[in-house]
Structures are given as structure tokens and as C-alpha cells.
Protein backbone atom coordinates (compact mmCIF):
# COMPACT_ATOMS: atom_id res chain seq x y z
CA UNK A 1 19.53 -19.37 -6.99
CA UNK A 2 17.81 -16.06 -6.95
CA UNK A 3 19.60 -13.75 -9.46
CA UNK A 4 21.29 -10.48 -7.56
CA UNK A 5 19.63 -6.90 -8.39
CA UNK A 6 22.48 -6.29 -10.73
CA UNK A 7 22.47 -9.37 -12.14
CA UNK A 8 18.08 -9.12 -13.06
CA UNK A 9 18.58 -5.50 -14.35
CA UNK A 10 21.80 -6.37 -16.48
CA UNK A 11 19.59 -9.53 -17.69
CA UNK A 12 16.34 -7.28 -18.78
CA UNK A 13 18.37 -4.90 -20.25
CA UNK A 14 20.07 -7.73 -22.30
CA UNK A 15 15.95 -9.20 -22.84
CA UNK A 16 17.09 -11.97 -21.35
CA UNK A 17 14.25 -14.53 -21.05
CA UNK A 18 15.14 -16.05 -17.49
CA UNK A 19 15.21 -12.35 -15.91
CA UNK A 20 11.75 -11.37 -17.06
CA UNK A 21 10.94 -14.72 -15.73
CA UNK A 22 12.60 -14.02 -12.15
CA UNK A 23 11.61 -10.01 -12.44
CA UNK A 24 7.90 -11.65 -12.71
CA UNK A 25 7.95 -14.23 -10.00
CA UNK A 26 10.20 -12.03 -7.48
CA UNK A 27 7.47 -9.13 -8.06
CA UNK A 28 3.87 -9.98 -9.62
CA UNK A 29 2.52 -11.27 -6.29
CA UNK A 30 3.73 -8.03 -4.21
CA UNK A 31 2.70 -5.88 -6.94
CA UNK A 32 -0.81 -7.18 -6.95
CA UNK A 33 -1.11 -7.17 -3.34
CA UNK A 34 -0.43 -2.92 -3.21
CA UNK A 35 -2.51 -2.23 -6.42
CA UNK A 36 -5.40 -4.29 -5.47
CA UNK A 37 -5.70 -2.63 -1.71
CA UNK A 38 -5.51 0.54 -3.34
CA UNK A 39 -8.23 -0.02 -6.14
CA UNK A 40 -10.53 -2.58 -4.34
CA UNK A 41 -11.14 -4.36 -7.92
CA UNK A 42 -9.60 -7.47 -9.11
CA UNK A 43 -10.18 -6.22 -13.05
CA UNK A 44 -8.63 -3.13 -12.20
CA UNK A 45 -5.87 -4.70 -10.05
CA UNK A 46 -5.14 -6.85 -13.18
CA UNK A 47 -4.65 -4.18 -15.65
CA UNK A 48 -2.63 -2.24 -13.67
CA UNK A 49 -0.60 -4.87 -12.90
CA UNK A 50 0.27 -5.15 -16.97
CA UNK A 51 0.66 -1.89 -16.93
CA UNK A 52 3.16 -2.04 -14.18
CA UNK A 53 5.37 -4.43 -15.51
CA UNK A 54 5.03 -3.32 -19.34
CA UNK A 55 6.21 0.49 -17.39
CA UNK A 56 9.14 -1.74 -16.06
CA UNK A 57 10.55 -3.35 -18.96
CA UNK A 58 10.44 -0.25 -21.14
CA UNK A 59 12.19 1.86 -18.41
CA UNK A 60 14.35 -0.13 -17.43
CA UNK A 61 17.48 1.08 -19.57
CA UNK A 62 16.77 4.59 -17.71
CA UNK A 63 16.95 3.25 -14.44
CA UNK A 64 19.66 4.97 -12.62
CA UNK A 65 20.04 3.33 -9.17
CA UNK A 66 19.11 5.46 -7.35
CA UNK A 67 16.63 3.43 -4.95
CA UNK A 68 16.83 -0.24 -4.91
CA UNK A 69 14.96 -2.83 -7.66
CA UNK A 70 12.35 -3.41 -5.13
CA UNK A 71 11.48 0.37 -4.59
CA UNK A 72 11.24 1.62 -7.73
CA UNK A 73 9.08 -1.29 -9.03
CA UNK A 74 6.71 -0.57 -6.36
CA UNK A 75 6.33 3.38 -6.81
CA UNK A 76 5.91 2.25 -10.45
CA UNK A 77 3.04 0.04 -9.43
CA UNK A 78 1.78 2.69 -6.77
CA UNK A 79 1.98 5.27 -9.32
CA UNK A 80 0.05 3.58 -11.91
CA UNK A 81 -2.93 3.00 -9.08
CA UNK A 82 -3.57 6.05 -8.40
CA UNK A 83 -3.48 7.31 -11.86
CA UNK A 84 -6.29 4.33 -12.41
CA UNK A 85 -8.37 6.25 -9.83
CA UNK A 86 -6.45 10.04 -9.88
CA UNK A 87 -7.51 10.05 -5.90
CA UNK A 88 -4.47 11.99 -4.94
CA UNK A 89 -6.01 15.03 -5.94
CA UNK A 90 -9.28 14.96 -4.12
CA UNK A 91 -7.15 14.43 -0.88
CA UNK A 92 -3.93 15.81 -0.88
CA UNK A 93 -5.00 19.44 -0.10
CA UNK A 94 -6.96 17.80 3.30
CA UNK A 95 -3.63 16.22 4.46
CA UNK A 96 -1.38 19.38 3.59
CA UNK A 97 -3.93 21.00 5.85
CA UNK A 98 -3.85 18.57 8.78
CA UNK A 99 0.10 18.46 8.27
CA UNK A 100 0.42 22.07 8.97
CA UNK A 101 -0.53 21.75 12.53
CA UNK A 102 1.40 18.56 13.26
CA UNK A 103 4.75 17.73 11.14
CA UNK A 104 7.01 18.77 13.24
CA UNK A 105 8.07 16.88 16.48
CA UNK A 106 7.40 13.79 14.80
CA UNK A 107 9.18 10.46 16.54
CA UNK A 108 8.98 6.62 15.41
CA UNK A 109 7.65 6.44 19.16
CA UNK A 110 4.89 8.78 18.45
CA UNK A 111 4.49 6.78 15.09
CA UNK A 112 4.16 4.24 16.70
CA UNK A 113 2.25 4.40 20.17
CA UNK A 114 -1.24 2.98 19.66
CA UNK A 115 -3.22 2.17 22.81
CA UNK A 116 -3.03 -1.69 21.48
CA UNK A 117 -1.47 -3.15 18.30
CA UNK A 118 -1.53 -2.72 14.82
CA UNK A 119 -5.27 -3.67 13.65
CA UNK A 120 -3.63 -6.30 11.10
CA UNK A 121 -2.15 -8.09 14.05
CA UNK A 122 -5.19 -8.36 15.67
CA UNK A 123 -7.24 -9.94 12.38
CA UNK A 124 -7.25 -13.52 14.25
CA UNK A 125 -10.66 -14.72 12.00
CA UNK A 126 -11.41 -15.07 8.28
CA UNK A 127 -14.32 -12.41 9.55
CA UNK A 128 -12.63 -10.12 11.01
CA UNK A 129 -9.77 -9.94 7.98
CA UNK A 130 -13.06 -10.12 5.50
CA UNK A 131 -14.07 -6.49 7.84
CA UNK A 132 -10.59 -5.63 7.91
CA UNK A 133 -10.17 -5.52 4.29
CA UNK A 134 -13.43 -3.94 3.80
CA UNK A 135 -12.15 -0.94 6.25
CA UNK A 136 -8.61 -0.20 4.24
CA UNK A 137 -10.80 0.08 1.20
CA UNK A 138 -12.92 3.15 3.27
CA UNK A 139 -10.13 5.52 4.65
CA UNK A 140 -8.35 7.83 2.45
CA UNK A 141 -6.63 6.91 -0.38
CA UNK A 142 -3.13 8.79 0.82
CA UNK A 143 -2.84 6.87 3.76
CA UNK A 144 -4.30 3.87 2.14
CA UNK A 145 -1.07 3.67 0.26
CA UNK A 146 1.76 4.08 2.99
CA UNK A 147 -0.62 1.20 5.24
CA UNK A 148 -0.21 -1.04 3.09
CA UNK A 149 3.20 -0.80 2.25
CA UNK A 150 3.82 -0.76 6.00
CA UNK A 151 1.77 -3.32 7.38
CA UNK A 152 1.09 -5.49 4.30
CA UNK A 153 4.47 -5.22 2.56
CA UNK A 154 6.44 -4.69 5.59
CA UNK A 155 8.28 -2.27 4.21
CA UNK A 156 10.47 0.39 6.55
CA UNK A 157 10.05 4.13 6.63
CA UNK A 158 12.81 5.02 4.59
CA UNK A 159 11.87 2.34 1.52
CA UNK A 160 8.10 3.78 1.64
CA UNK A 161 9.26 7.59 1.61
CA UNK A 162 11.69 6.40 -1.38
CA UNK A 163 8.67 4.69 -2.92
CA UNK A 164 6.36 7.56 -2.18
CA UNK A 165 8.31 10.56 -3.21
CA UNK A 166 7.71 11.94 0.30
CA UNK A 167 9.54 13.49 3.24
CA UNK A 168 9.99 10.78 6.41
CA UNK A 169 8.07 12.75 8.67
CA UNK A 170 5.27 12.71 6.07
CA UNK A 171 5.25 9.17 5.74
CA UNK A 172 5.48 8.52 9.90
CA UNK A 173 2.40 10.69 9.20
CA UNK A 174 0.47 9.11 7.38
CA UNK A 175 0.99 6.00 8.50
CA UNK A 176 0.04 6.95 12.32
CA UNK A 177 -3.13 8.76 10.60
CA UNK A 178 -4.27 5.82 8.32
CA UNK A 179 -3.68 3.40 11.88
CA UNK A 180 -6.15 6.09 13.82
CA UNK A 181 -8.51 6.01 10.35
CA UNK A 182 -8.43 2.13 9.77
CA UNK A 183 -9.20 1.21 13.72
CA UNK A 184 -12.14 4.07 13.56
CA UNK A 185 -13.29 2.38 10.37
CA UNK A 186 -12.84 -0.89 11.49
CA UNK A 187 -14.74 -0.77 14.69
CA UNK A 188 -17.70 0.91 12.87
CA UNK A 189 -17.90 -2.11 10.62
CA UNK A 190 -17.61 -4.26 13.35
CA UNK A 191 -20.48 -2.60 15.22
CA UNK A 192 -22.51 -2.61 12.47
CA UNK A 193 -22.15 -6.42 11.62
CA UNK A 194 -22.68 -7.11 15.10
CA UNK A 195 -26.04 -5.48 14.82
CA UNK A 196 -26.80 -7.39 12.05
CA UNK A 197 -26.10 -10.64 13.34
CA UNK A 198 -28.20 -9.52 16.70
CA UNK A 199 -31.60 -7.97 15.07
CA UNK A 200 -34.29 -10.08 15.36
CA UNK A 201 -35.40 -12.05 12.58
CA UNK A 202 -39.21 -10.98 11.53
CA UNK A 203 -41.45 -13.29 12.04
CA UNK A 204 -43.69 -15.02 8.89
């Protein structure tokens, strides 16, 4: 059976084998999933990834609680990304500006209301996840992040602000910003492969 969250921590603090074992397989899968969709580059991903877990087991006897296991893993692992690329510079002044205008008012409806569903419900072919993919990697990094703890991790709202070190109307946000940015994206590679697969093929 699965070992409890106090029962893994009291293990790795203890250097138990078998926790490091289940800290591992509960984690290294989900780790490399939000790492890699934030850096686009499996040598990258992989680094980090080390990185993430050697941050983990050497913190560990600070960890205080006060998010769950699961949380604090993953702002370690989201934390360590973008200090692989340092991309929150470069765009956090742009979203402080567009937040100015809109953070207040904010509902999980209005979060929410897209004229159709989520563009990762819709990815029904190996093609059009291959595009999908392709469009996360072009949108900006900030709301890169909270998509794909939302929609790839399935996290909630509260767990990503937790994560993120951000306010909940920030996240709701971001999230609702990265949707509008990802379907733009999206249907611009899709219009452009189209074209491709339409242009007629010159003649020898």
C-alpha cells in the first residue's frame, strides 16, 4: 500500500530506502510532465528533474507543512524550470500590466466560460496533440505554467496558487489568458499545416 504523506516524509527524513523509492515513483512522472512543457527539451527536462528531486531530499528536514507533499514538490520542480530558462522576468512586467485593468471581478464562471471546451479536450488525433503541444510551447511562459498544472496535472485553483506563490484571482487569470493564448496559437498552427498539406506539389 501507498505510504501516507506523513508516513513518506517521516521515512526520507529517516533516509529510509523504500520512501525515496515511493517519493520517486509517486512523483518522477508528474514532475517530468510540468518541467518538460515548460522547457520544451527532453535534456533539459532531465536535468531539472535531478535537480528537483536532489532540491527535495536535502530540504526535506525544513519542510514545515504548510502545503501538502504534492504541492511543494511541484513548486520545487516549477521553480527549478524557470530558473533553467529565467523567463519570468522577460514577462512578468507584461502580465502586471494587463492585470491592472482586469483583476478584480474575477469569477470561476468567468474563468471558465470559453465559447467551446478546453483545447486539450478537444486533441481527438495524434496530429492535433503533436500541434497542440507545439502551441503550449509558443504562448508565454507565465501562463504556460498555471495550463499545465490545470489542464495537464489537473490540479485545482487553490493547489496551483499554493504551488505558484500567487493570489487566486491571479491564477483564475492566467489560466483564462493562457486558454485565450493556446486556442489563438493553436488555430494558427492548424491553419498553417493545413496550408501545407493543400499547396500544390511543383511539378519535375
Amino acid at each position: 500500500a501507498a505510504l501516507r504523506d506523513e508516513e513518506l516524509i517521516a521515512g526520507l527524513r529517516e533516509l529510509r530506502e523504500s520512501a525515496y523509492e515511493e517519493l520517486i515513483e509517486r512523483y518522477q512522472q508528474p514532475v517530468y510532465n510540468i518541467v518538460y512543457r515548460m522547457l520544451n527539451d527532453a535534456n533539459d527536462a532531465n536535468d531539472v528533474v535531478q535537480e528537483v528531486f536532489f532540491k527535495v531530499f536535502r530540504r526535506i528536514h525544513s519542510f514545515r507543512r504548510e502545503s501538502s507533499l504534492k504541492t511543494w514538490v511541484y513548486r520545487i520542480a516549477v521553480n527549478e524550470a524557470c530558473n533553467r530558462r529565467r523567463y519570468f522576468h522577460r514577462h512578468l512586467r507584461q502580465e502586471i500590466d494587463l492585470d491592472r485593468s482586469s483583476d478584480s471581478g474575477w469569477t470561476l464562471q468567468d474563468t471558465l466560460a470559453t465559447e467551446d471546451r478546453s483545447p486539450y479536450d478537444q486533441a481527438l488525433s495524434h496530429e492535433q496533440q503533436a500541434l497542440l503541444e507545439q502551441a503550449l510551447t509558443g504562448i508565454n511562459p507565465i501562463y504556460r505554467a498555471a495550463l499545465v498544472l490545470r489542464e495537464v496535472e489537473e490540479l485545482s485553483y487553490e493547489e496551483i496558487a499554493d504551488i505558484l506563490q500567487v493570489a487566486l484571482g491571479t491564477v483564475k487569470s492566467r489560466i483564462m489568458r493562457g486558454r485565450e493564448a493556446l486556442r489563438a496559437e493553436y488555430i494558427r498552427l492548424s491553419t498553417e499545416t493545413a496550408a501545407l498539406h493543400l499547396s500544390p506539389q511543383t511539378a519535375e
